[in-house]
C-alpha atoms as a PDB file:
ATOM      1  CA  UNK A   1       0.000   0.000   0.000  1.00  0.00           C
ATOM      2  CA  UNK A   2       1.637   3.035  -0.943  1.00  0.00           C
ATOM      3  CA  UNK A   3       1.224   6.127   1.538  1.00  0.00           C
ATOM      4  CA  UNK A   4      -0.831   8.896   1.280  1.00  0.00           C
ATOM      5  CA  UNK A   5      -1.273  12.369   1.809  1.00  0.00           C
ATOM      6  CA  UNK A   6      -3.883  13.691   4.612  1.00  0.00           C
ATOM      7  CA  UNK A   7      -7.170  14.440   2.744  1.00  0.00           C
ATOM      8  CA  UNK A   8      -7.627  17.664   5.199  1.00  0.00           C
ATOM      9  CA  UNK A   9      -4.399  19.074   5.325  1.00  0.00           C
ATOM     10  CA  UNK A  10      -2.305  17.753   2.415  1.00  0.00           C
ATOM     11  CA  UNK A  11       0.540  18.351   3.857  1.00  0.00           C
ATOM     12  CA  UNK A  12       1.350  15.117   6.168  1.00  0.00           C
ATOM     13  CA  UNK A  13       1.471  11.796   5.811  1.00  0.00           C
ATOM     14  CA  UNK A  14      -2.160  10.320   6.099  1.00  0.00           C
ATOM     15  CA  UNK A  15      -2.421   7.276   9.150  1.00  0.00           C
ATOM     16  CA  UNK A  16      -6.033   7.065   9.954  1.00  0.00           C
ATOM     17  CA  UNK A  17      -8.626   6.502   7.524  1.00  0.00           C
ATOM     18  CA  UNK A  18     -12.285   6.889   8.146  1.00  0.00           C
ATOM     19  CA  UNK A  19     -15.090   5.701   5.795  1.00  0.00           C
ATOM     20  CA  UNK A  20     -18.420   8.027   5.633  1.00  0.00           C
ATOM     21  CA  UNK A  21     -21.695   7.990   4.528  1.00  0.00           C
ATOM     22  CA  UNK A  22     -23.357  11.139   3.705  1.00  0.00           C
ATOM     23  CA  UNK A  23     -26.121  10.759   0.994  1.00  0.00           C
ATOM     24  CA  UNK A  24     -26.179   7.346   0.866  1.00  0.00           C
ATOM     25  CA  UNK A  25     -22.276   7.584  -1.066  1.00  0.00           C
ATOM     26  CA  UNK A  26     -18.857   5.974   0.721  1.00  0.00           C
ATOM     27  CA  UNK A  27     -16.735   9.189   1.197  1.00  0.00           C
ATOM     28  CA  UNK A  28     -12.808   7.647   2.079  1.00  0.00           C
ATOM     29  CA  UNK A  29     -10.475  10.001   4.053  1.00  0.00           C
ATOM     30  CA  UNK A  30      -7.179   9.485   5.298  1.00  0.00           C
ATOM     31  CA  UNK A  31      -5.679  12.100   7.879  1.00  0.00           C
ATOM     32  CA  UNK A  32      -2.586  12.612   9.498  1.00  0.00           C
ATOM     33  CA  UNK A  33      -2.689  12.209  13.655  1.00  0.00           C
ATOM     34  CA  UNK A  34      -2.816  16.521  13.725  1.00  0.00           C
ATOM     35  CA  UNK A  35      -5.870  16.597  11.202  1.00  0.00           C
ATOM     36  CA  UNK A  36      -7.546  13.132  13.419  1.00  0.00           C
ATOM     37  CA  UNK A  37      -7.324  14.996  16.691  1.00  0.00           C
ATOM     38  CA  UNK A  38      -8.135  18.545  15.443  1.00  0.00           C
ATOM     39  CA  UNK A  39     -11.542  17.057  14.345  1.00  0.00           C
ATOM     40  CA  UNK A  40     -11.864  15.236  17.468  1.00  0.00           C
ATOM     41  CA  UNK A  41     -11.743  11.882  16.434  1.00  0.00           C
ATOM     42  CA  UNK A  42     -12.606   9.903  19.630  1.00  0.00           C
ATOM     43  CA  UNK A  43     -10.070   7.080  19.194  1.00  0.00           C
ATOM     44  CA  UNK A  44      -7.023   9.554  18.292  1.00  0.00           C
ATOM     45  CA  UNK A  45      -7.923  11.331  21.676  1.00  0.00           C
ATOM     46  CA  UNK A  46      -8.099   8.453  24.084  1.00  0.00           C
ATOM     47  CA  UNK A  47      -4.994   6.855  22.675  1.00  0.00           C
ATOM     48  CA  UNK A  48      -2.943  10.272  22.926  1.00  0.00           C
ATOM     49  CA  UNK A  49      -4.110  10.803  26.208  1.00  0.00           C
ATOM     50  CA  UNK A  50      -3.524   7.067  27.430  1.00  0.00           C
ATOM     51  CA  UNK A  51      -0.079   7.142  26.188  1.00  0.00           C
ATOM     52  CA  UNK A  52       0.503  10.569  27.186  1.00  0.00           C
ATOM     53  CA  UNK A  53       1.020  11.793  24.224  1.00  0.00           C
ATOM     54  CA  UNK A  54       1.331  16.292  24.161  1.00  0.00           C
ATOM     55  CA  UNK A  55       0.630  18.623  21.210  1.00  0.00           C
ATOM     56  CA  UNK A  56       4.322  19.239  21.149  1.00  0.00           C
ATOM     57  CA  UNK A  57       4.798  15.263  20.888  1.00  0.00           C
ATOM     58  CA  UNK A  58       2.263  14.690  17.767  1.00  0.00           C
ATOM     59  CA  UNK A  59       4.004  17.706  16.419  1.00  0.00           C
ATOM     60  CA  UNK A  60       7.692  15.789  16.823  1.00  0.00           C
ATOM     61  CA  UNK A  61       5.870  12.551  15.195  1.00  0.00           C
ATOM     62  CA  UNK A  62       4.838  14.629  12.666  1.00  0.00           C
ATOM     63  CA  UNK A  63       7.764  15.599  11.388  1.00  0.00           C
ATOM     64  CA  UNK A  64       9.556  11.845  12.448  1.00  0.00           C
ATOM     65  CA  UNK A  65       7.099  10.716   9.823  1.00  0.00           C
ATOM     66  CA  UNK A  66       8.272  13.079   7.335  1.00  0.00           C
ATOM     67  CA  UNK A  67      11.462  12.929   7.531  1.00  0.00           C
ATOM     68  CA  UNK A  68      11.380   8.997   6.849  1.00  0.00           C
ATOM     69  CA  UNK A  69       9.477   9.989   3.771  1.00  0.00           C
ATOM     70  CA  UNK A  70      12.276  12.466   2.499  1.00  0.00           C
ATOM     71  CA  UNK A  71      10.834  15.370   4.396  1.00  0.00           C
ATOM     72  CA  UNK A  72       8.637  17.461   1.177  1.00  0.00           C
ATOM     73  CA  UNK A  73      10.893  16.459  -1.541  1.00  0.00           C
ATOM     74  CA  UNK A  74       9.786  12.341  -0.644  1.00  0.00           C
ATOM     75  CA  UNK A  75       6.086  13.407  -0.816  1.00  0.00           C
ATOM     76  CA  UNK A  76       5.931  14.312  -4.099  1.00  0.00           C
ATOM     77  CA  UNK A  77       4.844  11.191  -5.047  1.00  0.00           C
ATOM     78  CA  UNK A  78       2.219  10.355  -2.666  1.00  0.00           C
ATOM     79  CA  UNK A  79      -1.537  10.397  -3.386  1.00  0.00           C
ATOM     80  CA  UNK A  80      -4.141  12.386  -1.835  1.00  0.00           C
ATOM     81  CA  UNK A  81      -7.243   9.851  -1.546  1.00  0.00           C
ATOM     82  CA  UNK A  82     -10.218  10.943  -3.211  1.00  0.00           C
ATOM     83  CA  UNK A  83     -12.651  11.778  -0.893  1.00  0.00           C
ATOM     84  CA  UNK A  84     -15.668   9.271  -2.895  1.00  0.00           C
ATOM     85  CA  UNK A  85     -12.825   6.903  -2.583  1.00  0.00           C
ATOM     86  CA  UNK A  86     -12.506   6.698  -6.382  1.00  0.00           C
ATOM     87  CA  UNK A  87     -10.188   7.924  -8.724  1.00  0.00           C
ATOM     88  CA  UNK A  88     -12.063   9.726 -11.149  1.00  0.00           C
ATOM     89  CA  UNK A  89      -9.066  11.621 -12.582  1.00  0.00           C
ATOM     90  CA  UNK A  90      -7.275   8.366 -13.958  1.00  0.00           C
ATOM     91  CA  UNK A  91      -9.913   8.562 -16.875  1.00  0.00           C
ATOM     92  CA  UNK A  92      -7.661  11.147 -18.765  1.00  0.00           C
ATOM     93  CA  UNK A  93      -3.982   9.881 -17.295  1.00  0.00           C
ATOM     94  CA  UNK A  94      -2.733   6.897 -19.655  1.00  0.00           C
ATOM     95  CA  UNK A  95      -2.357   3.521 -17.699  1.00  0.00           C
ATOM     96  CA  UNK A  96       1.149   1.269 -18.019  1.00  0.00           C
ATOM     97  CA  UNK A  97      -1.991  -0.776 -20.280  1.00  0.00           C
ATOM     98  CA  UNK A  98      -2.341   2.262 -22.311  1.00  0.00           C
ATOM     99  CA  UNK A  99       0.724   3.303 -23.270  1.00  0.00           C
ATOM    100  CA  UNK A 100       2.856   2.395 -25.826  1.00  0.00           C
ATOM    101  CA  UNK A 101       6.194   0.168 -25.794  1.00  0.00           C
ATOM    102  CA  UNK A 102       8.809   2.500 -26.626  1.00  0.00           C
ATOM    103  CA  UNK A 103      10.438   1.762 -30.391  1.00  0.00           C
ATOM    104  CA  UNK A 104      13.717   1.671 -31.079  1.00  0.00           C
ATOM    105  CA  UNK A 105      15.384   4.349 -33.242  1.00  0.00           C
ATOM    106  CA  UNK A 106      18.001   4.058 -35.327  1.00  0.00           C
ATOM    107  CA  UNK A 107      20.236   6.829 -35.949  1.00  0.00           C
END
């Protein structure tokens, strides 16, 4: 699975994903621990509190997580999840399918 980009932020690496249903449509999100606890997501909060975790700590894990990624620079390649949980925008990108074997040229 490759990693993703929080869906609220889009700044930091995305580790808790949440499945909703508004009007009867499956809406994925993945947010970072910051984005999870600044919306008051009641598991983030227990388990920060439990372990003791500060803001000052989430903020340190923040940018632990980053810097494994390649701090900015590594994240250019990571996805932000579409929030329907499909990826509408692939319709106009070519596949590896699509796209054609590269020809030889002779020179």
């Amino acid at each position: 699975m490759q990693p993703t980009l929080c869906s609220r932020c889009h700044k930091n690496v995305a580790v808790i994903f949440v499945t909703r249903i508004e009007g009867g449509e499956t809406k994925n999100e993945g947010l970072c621990l910051k984005c999870a606890k600044e919306l008051g997501i009641k598991p983030v909060e227990d388990m920060m509190q439990k372990m003791g975790i500060s803001d000052e700590d989430l903020d340190n894990l923040t940018n632990e997580m980053m810097s494994a990624f390649g701090g900015a620079e590594g994240m250019e390649g990571l996805m932000v999840p579409e929030e329907d949980g499909e990826d509408e925008d692939d319709e106009d990108e070519p596949t590896p399918e699509d796209e054609e074997p590269a020809q030889d040229k002779e020179e």
